[in-house]
C-alpha atoms as a PDB file:
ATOM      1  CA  UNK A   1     262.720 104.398 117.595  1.00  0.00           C
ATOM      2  CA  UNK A   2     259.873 106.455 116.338  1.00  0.00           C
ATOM      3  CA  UNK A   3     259.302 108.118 119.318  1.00  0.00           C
ATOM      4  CA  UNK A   4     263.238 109.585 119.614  1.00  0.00           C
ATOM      5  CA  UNK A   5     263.233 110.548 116.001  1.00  0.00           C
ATOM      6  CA  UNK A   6     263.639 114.124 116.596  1.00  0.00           C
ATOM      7  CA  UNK A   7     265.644 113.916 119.513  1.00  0.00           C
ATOM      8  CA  UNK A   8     268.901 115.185 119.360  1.00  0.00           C
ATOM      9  CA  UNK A   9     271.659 112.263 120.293  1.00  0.00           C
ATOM     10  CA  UNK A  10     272.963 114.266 122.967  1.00  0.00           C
ATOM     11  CA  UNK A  11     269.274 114.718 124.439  1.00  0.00           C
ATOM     12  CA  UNK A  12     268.849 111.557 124.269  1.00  0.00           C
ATOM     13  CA  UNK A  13     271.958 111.020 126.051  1.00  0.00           C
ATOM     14  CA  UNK A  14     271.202 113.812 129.124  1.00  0.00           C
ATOM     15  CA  UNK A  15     267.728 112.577 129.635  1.00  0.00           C
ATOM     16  CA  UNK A  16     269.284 109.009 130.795  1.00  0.00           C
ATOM     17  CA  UNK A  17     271.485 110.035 132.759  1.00  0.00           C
ATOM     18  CA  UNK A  18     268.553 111.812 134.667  1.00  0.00           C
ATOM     19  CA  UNK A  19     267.871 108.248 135.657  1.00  0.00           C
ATOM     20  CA  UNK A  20     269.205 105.826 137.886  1.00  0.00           C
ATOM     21  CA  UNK A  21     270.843 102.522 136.964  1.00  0.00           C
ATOM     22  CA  UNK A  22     268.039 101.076 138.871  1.00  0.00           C
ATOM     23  CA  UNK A  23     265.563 102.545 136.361  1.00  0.00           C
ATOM     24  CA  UNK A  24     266.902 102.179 133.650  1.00  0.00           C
ATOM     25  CA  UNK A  25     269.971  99.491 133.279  1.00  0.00           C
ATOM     26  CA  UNK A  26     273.427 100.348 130.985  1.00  0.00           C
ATOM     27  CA  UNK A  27     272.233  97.365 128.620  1.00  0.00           C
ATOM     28  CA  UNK A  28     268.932  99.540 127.724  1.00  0.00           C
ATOM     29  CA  UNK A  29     270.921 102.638 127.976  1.00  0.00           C
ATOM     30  CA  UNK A  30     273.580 100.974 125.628  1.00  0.00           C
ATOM     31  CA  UNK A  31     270.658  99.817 122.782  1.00  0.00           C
ATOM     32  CA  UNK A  32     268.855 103.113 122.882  1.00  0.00           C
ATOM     33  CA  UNK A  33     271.937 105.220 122.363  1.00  0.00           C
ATOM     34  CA  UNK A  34     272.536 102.655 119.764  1.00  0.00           C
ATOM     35  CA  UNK A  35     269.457 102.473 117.850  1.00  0.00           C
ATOM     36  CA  UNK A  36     268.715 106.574 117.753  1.00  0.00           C
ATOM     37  CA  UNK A  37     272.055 107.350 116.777  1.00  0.00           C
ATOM     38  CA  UNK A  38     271.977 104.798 113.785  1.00  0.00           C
ATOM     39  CA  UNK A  39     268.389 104.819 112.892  1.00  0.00           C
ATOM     40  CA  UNK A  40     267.308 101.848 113.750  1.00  0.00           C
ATOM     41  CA  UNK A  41     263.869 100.063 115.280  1.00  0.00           C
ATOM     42  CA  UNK A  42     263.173  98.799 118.702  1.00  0.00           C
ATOM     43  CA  UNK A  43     263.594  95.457 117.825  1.00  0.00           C
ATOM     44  CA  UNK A  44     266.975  95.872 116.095  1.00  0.00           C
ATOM     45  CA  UNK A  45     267.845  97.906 119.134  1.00  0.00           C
ATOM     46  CA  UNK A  46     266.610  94.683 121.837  1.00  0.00           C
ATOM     47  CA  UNK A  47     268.279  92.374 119.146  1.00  0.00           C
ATOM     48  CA  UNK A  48     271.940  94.176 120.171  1.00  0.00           C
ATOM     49  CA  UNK A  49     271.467  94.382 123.355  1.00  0.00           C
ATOM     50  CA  UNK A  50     269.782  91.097 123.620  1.00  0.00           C
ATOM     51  CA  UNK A  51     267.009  92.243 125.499  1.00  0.00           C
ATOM     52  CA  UNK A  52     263.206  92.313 124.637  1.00  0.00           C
ATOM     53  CA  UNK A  53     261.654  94.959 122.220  1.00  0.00           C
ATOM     54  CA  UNK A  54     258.810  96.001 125.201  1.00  0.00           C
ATOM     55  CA  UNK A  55     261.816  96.965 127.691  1.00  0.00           C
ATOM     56  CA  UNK A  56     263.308  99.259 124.721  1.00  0.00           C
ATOM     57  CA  UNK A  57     260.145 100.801 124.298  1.00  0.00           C
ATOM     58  CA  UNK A  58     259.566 101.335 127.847  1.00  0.00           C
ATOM     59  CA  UNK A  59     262.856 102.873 127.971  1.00  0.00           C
ATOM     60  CA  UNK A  60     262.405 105.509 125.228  1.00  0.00           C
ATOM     61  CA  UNK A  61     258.887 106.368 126.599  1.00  0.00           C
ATOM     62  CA  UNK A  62     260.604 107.359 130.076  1.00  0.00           C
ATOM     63  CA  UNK A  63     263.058 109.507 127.236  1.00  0.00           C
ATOM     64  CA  UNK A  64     260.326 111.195 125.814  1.00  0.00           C
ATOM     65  CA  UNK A  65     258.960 111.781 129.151  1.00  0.00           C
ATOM     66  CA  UNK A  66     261.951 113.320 130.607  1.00  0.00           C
ATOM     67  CA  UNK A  67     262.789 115.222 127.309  1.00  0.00           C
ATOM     68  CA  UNK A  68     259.449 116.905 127.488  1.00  0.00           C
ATOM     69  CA  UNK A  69     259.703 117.443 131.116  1.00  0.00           C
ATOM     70  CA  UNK A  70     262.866 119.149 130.714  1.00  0.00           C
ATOM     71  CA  UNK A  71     261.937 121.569 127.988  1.00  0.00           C
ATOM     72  CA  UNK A  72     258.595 122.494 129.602  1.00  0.00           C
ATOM     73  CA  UNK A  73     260.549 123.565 132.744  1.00  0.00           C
ATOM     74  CA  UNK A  74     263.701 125.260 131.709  1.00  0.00           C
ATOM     75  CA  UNK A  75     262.431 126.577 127.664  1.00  0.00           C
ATOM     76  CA  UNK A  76     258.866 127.360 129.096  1.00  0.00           C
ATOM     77  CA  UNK A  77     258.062 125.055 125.945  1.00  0.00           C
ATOM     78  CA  UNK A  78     254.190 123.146 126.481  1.00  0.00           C
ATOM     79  CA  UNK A  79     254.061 119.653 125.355  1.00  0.00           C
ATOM     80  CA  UNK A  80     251.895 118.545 122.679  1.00  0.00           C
ATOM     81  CA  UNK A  81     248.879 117.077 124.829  1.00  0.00           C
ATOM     82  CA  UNK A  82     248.015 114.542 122.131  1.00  0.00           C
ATOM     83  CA  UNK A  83     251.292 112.975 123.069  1.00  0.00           C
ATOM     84  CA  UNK A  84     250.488 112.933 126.772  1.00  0.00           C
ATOM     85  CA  UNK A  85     246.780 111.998 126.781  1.00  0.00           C
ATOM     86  CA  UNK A  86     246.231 110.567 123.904  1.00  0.00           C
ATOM     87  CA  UNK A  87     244.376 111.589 121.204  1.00  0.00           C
ATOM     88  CA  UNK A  88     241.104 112.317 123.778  1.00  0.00           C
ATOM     89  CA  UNK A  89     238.826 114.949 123.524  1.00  0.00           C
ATOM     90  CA  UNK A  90     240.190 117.189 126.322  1.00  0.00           C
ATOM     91  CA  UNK A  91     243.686 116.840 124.332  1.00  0.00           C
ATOM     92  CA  UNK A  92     241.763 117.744 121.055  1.00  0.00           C
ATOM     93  CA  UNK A  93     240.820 121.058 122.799  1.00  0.00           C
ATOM     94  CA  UNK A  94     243.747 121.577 123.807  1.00  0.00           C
ATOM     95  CA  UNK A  95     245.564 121.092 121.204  1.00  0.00           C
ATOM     96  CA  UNK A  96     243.195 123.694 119.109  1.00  0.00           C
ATOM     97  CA  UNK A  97     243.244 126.153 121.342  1.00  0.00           C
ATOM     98  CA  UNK A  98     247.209 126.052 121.451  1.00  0.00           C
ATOM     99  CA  UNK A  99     246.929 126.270 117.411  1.00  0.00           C
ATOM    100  CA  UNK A 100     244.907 129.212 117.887  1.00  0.00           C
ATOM    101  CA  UNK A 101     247.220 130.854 120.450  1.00  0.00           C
ATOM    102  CA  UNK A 102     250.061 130.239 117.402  1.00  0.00           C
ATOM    103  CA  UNK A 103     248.006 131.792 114.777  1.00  0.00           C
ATOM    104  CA  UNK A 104     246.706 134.846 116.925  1.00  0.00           C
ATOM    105  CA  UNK A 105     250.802 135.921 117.379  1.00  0.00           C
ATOM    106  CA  UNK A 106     251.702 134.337 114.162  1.00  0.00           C
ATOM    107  CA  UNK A 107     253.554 131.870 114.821  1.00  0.00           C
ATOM    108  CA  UNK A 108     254.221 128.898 113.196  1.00  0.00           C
ATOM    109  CA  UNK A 109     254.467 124.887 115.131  1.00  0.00           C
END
């Protein structure tokens, strides 16, 4: 669970139940919870819930997803575009001209 690492459990927690049952099923709900709050990998996490390691990862991509959704609409907080796009050119840009934006006020990541 890479991805959820710095996710608070309680995050974690609100951003599935943003999501139906239909999209995302109590099993997955049940391993992801699992696996962020103790630490462990996607495929521990599909081994407890019996379920396969790409439908856990699946699951905590449409976490991160809603996570950053969330804090770019109510915290005014941008998204790191590498994480979105990829680590393309256009995100590249961004990304340095956000870095520059934090070093013109000072700021820090």
């Amino acid at each position: 669970m890479k991805r959820l690492k710095g996710l608070r459990i309680e995050h974690i927690a609100a951003c599935l139940s943003v999501h139906s049952l239909r999209d995302i099923p109590q099993e997955n709900r049940d391993a992801v919870l699992w696996a962020a709050s103790n630490g462990q990998s996607n495929i521990n996490a599909a081994a407890y819930g019996q379920l396969s390691p790409k439908t856990i990862a699946r699951t905590a991509k449409k976490v991160l997803e809603t996570h950053n959704i969330i804090m770019q609409a109510y915290l005014g907080i941008e998204p790191d575009p590498v994480h979105l796009h990829g680590n393309t050119k256009e995100a590249r840009a961004i990304r340095q001209e956000r870095l520059e934006k934090l070093k013109k006020y000072q700021l820090t990541k």
